[in-house]
C-alpha atoms as a PDB file:
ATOM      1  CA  UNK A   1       0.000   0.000   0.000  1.00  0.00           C
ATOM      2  CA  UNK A   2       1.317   3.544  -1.441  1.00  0.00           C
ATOM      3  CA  UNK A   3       2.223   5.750   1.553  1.00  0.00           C
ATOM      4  CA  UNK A   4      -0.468   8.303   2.504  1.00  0.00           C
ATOM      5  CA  UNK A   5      -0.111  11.915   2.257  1.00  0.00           C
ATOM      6  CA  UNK A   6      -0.294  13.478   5.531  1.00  0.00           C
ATOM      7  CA  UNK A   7      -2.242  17.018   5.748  1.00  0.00           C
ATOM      8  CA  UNK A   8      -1.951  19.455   8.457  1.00  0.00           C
ATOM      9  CA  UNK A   9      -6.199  21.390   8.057  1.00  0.00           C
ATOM     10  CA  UNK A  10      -5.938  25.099   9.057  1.00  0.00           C
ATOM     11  CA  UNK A  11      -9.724  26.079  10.090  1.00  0.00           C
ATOM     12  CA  UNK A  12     -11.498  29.049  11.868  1.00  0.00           C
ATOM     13  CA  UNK A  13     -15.018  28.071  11.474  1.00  0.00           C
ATOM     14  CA  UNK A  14     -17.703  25.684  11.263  1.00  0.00           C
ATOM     15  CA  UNK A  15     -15.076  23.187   9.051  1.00  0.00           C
ATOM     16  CA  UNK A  16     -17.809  22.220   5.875  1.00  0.00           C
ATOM     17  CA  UNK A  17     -14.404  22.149   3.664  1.00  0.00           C
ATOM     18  CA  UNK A  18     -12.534  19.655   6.661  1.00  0.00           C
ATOM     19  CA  UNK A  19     -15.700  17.480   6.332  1.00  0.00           C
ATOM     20  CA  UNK A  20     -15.915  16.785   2.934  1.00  0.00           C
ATOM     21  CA  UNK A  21     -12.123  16.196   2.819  1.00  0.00           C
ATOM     22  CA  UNK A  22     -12.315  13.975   5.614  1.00  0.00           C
ATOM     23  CA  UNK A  23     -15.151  12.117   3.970  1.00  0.00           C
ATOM     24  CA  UNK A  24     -13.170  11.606   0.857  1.00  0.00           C
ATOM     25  CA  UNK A  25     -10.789  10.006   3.191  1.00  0.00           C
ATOM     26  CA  UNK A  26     -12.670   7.565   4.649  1.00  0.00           C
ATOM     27  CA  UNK A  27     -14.392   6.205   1.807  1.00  0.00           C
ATOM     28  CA  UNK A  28     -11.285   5.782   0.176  1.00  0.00           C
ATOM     29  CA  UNK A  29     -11.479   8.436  -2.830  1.00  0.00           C
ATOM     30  CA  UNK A  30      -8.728  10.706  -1.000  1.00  0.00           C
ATOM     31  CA  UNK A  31      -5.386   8.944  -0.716  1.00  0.00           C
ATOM     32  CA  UNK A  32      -4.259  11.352   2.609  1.00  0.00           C
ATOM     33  CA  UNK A  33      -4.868  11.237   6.203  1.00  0.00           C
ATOM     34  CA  UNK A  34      -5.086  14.342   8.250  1.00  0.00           C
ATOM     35  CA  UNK A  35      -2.695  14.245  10.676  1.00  0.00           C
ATOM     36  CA  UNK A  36      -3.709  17.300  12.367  1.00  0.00           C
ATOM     37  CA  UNK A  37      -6.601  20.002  12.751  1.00  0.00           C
ATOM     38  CA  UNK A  38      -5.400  22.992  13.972  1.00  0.00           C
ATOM     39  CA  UNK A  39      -7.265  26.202  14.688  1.00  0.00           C
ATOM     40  CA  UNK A  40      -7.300  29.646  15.913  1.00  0.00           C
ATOM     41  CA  UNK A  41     -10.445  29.864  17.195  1.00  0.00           C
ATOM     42  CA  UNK A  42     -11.279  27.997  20.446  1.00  0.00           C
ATOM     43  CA  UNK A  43     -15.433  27.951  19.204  1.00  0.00           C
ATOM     44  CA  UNK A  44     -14.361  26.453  15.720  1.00  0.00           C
ATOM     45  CA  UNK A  45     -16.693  23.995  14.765  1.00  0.00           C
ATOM     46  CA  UNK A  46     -14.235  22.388  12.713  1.00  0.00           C
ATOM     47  CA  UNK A  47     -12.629  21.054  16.467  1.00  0.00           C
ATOM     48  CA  UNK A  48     -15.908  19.051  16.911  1.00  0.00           C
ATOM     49  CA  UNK A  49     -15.961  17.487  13.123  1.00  0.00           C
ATOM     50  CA  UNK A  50     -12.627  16.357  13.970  1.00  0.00           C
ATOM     51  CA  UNK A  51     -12.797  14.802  17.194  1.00  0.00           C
ATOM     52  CA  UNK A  52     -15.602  12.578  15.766  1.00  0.00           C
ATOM     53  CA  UNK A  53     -13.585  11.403  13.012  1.00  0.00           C
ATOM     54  CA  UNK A  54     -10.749  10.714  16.347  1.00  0.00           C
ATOM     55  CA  UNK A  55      -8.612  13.291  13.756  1.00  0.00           C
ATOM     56  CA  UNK A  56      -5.954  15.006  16.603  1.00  0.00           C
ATOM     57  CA  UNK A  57      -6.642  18.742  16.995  1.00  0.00           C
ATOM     58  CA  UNK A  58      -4.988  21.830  18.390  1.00  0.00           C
ATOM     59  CA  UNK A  59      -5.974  25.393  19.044  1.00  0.00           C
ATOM     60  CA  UNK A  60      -3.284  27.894  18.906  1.00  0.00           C
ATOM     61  CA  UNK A  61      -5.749  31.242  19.943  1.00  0.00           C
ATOM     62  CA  UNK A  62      -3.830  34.123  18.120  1.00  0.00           C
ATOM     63  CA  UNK A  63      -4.908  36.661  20.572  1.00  0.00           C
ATOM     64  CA  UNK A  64      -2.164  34.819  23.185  1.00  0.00           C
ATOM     65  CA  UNK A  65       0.586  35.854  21.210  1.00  0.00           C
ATOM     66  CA  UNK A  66       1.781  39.752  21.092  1.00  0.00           C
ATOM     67  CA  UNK A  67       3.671  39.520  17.926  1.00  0.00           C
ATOM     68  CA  UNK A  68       2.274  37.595  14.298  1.00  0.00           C
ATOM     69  CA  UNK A  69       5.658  36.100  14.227  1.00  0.00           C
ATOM     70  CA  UNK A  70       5.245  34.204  17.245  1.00  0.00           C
ATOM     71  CA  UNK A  71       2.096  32.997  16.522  1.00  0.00           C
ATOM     72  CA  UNK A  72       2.859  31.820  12.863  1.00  0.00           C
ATOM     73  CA  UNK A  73       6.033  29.887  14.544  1.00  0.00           C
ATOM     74  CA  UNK A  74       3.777  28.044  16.989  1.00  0.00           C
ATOM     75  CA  UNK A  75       1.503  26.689  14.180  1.00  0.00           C
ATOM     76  CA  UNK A  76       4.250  26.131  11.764  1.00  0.00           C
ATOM     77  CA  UNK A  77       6.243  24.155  14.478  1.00  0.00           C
ATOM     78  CA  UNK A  78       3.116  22.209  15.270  1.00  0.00           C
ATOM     79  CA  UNK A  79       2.893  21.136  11.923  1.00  0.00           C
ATOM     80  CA  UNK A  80       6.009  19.987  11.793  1.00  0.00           C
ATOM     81  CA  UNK A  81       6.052  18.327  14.999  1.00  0.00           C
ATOM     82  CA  UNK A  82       3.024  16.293  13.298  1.00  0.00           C
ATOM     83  CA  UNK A  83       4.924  15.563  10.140  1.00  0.00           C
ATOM     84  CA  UNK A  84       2.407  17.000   7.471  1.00  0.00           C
ATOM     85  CA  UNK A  85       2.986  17.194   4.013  1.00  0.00           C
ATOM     86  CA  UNK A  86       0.763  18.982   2.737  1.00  0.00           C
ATOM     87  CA  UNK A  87      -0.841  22.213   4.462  1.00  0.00           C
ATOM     88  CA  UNK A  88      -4.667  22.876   3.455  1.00  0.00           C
ATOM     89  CA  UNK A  89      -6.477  25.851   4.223  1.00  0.00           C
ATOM     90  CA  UNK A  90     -10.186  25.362   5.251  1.00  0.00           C
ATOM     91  CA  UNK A  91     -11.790  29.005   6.168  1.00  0.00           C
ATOM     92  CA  UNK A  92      -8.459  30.238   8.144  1.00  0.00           C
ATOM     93  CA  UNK A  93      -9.217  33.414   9.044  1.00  0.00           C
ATOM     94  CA  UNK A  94      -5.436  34.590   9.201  1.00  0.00           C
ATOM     95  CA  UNK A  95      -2.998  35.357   6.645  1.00  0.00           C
ATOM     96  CA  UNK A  96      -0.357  33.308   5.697  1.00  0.00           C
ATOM     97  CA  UNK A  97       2.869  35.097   6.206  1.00  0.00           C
ATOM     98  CA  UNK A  98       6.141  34.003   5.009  1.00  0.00           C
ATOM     99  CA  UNK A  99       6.820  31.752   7.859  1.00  0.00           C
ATOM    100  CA  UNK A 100       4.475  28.942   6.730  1.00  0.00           C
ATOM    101  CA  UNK A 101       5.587  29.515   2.817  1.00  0.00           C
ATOM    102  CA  UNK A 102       9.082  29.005   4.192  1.00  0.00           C
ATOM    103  CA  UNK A 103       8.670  26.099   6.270  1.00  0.00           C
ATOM    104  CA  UNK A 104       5.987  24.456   3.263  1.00  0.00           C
ATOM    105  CA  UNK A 105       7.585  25.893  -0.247  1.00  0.00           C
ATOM    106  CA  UNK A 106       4.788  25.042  -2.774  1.00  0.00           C
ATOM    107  CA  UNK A 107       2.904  22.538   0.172  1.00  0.00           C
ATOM    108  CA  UNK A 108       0.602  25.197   1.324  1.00  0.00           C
ATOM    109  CA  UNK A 109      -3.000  25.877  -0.642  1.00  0.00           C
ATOM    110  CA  UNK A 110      -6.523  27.318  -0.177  1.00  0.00           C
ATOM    111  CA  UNK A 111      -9.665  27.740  -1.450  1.00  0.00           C
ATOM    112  CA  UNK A 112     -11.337  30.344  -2.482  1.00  0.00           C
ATOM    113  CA  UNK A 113     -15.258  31.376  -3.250  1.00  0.00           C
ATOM    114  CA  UNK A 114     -14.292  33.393  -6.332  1.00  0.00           C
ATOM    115  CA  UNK A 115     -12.769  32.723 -10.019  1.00  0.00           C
ATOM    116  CA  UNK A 116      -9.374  33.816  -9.208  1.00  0.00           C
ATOM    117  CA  UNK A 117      -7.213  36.403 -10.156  1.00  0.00           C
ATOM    118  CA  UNK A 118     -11.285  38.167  -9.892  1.00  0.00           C
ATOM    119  CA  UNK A 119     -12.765  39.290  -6.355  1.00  0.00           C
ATOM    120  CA  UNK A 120      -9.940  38.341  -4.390  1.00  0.00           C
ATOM    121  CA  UNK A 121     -10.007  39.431  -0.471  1.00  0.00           C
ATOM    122  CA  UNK A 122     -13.441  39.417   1.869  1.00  0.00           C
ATOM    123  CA  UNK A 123     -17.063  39.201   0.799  1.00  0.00           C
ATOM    124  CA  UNK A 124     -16.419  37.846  -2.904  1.00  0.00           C
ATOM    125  CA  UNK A 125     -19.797  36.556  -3.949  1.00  0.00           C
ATOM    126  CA  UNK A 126     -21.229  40.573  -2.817  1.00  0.00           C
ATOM    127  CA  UNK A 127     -18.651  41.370  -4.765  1.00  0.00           C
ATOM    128  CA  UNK A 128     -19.593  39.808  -8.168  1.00  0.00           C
ATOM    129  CA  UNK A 129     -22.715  40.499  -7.450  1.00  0.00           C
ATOM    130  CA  UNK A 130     -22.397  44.220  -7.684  1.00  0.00           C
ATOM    131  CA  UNK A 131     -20.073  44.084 -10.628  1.00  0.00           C
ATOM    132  CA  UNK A 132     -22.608  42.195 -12.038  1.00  0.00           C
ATOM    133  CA  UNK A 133     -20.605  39.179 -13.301  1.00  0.00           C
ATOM    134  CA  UNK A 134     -22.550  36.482 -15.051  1.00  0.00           C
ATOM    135  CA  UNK A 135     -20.327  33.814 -13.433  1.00  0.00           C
ATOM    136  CA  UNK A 136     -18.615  33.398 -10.179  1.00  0.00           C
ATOM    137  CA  UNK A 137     -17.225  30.209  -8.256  1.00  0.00           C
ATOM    138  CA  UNK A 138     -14.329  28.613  -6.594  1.00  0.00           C
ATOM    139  CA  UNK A 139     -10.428  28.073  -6.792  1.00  0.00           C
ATOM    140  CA  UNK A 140      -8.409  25.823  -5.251  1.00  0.00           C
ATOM    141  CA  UNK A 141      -4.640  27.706  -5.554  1.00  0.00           C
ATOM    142  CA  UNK A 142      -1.346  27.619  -3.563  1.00  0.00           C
ATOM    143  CA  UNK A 143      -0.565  30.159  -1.327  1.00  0.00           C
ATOM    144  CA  UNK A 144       1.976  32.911  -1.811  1.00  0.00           C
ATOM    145  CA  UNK A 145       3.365  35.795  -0.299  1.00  0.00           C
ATOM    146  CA  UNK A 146      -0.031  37.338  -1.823  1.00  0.00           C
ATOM    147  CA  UNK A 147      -3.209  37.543  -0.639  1.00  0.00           C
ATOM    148  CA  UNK A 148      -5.516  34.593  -3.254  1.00  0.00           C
ATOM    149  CA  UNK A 149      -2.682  35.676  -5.843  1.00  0.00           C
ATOM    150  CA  UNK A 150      -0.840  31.825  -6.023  1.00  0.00           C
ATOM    151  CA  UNK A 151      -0.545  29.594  -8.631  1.00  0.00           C
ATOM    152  CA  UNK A 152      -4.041  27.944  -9.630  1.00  0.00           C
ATOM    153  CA  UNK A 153      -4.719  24.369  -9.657  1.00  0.00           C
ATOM    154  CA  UNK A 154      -8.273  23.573 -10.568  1.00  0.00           C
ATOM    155  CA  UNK A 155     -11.499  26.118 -10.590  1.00  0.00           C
ATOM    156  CA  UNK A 156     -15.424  25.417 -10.595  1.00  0.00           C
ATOM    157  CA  UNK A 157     -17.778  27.724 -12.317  1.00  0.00           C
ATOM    158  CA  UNK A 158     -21.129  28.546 -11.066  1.00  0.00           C
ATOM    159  CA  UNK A 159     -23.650  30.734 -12.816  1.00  0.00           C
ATOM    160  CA  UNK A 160     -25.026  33.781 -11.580  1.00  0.00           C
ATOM    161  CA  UNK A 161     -28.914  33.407 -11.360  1.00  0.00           C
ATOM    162  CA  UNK A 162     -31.524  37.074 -11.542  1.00  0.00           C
ATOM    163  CA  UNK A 163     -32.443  36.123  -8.271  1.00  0.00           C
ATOM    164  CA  UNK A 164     -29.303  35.167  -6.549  1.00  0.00           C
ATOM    165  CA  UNK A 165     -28.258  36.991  -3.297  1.00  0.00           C
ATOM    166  CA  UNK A 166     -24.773  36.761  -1.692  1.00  0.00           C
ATOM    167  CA  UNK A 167     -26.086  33.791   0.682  1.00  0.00           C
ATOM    168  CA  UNK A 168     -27.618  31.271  -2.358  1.00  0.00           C
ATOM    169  CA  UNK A 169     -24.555  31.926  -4.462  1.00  0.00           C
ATOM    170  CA  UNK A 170     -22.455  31.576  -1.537  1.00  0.00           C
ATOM    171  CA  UNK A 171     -24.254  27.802  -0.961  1.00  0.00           C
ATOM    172  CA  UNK A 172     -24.028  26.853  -4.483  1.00  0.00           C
ATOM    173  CA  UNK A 173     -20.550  27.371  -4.827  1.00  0.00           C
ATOM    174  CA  UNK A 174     -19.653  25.632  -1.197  1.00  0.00           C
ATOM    175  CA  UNK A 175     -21.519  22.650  -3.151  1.00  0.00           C
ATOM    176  CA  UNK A 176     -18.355  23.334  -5.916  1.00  0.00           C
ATOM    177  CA  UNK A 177     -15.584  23.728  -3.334  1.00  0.00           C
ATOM    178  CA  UNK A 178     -16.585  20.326  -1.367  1.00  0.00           C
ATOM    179  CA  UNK A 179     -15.873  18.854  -4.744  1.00  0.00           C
ATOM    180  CA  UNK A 180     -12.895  20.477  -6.112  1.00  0.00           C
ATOM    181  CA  UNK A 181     -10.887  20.892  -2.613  1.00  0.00           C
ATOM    182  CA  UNK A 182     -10.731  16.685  -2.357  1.00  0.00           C
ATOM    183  CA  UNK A 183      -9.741  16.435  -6.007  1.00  0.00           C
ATOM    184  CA  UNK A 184      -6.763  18.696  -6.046  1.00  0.00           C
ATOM    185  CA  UNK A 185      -5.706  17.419  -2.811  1.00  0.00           C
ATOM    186  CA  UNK A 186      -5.886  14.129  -4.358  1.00  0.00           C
ATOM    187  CA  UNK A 187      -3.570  15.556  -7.285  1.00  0.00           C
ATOM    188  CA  UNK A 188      -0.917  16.296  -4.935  1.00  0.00           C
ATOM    189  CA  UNK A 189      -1.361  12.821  -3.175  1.00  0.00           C
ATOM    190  CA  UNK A 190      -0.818  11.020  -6.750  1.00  0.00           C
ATOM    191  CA  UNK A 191       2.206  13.179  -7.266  1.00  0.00           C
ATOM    192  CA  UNK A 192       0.749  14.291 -10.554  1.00  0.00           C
ATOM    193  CA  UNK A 193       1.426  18.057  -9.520  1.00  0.00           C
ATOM    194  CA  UNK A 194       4.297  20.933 -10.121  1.00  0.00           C
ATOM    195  CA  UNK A 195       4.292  24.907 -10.394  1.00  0.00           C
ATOM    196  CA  UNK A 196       6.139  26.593 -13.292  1.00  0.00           C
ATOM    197  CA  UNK A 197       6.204  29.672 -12.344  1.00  0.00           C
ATOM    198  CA  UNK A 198       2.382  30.928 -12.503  1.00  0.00           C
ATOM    199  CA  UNK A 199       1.403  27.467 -14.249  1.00  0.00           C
ATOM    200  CA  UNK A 200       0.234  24.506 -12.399  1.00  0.00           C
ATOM    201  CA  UNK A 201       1.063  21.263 -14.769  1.00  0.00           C
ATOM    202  CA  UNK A 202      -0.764  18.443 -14.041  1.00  0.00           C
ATOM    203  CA  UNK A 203       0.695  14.840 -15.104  1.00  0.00           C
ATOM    204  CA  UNK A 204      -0.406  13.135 -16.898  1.00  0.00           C
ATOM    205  CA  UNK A 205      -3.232  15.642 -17.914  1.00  0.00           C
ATOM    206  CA  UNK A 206      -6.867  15.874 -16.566  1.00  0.00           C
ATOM    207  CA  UNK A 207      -9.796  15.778 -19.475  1.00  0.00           C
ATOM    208  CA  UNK A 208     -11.103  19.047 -19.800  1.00  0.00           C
ATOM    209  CA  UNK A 209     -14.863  20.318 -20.783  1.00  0.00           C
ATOM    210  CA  UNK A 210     -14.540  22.259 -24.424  1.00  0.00           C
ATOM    211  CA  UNK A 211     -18.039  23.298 -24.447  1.00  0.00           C
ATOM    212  CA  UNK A 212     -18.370  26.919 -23.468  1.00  0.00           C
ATOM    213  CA  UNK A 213     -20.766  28.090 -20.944  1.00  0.00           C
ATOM    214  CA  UNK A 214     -22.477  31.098 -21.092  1.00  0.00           C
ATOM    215  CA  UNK A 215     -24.755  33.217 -19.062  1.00  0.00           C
ATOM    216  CA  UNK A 216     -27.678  33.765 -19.950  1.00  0.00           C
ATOM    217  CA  UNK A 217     -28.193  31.030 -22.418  1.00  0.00           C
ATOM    218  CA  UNK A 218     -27.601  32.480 -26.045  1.00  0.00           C
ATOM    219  CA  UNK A 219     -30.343  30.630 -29.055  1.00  0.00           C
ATOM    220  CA  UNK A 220     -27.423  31.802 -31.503  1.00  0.00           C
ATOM    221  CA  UNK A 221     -25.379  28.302 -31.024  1.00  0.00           C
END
């Protein structure tokens, strides 16, 4: 049996993105096992969803520490101390500072509820929704010394509807990122990934969708 990837889960909040990862794991579609949760918030729901899955947690509170350096060493050196390959970021509430890049060159990634390099930052799906973008979704990328400005490695669209506020797009593209978040995680596990500079190449290649989408339908095609 092929070793396992070990991932160290950064979460704030209620941990929907930690469950469906550690779902994939235990039906067997996600070759990883997450060594550690770790969060910053002592309320996280994301500490209960992994003590029933008997996944080890940790909370390192932020607000003991006086200095962002301090506090970025603590969870860096628990990661270590729990071996992790891999670094995922599931609704951390804290920027990454060069500490963790340092420590996890090209081993730390995120998701985000927008179609990266667009609405980047807080409040994304308000965001398109006020530009008035036709499509929005997710984006699994790694983290840089940026904020949501890394390398991307796979993306789910999601149509804007008439009707849609920031809450019902916001839910249909969670749908998206419980999807996409296990599959590039699982890309990393089968060793098919590498960054050239802002490229992510996958090997061997992943089939992609020609058909174009567009929004609203046209009658023209």
């Amino acid at each position: 049996m092929s070793k396992l990837l070990r991932i160290g889960v950064l979460a704030s909040g209620g941990g929907t993105n930690l469950q469906a990862i550690i779902d994939r794991c235990q039906d067997g579609h996600l070759a990883a096992e997450i060594a550690v949760v770790i969060t910053n918030n002592p309320g996280a729901g994301a500490l209960d969803r992994a003590a029933k899955a008997n996944i080890p947690t940790l909370c390192i509170n932020h607000r003991d520490f006086s200095h962002r350096e301090d506090f970025d060493n603590a969870v860096v050196s628990a990661l270590q101390k729990a071996e992790v390959d891999l670094v995922v970021l599931a609704g951390f509430m804290r920027i990454i500072t060069q500490t963790f890049i340092d420590a996890f060159p090209d081993r730390v990634i995120n998701i985000h509820p927008a179609l990266l390099p667009a609405f980047p930052g807080l409040h994304v799906q308000q965001q398109a929704l006020d530009y008035g973008a036709r499509f929005s979704g997710c984006t699994v990328h790694f983290v840089d010394g940026g904020v949501d400005t890394g390398p991307i490695i796979i993306q789910a669209v999601v149509p804007i509807l008439p009707d849609d506020s920031a809450d019902s797009l916001s839910a249909r593209i969670l749908e998206q990122e419980h999807c996409i978040y296990p599959q590039a995680i699982q890309l990393i596990a089968e060793d098919r990934v590498r960054v050239a500079g802002r490229q992510v190449v996958i090997t061997p290649a992943c089939p992609a969708e020609a058909t174009a989408l567009v929004n609203p339908a046209t009658s023209l095609q």
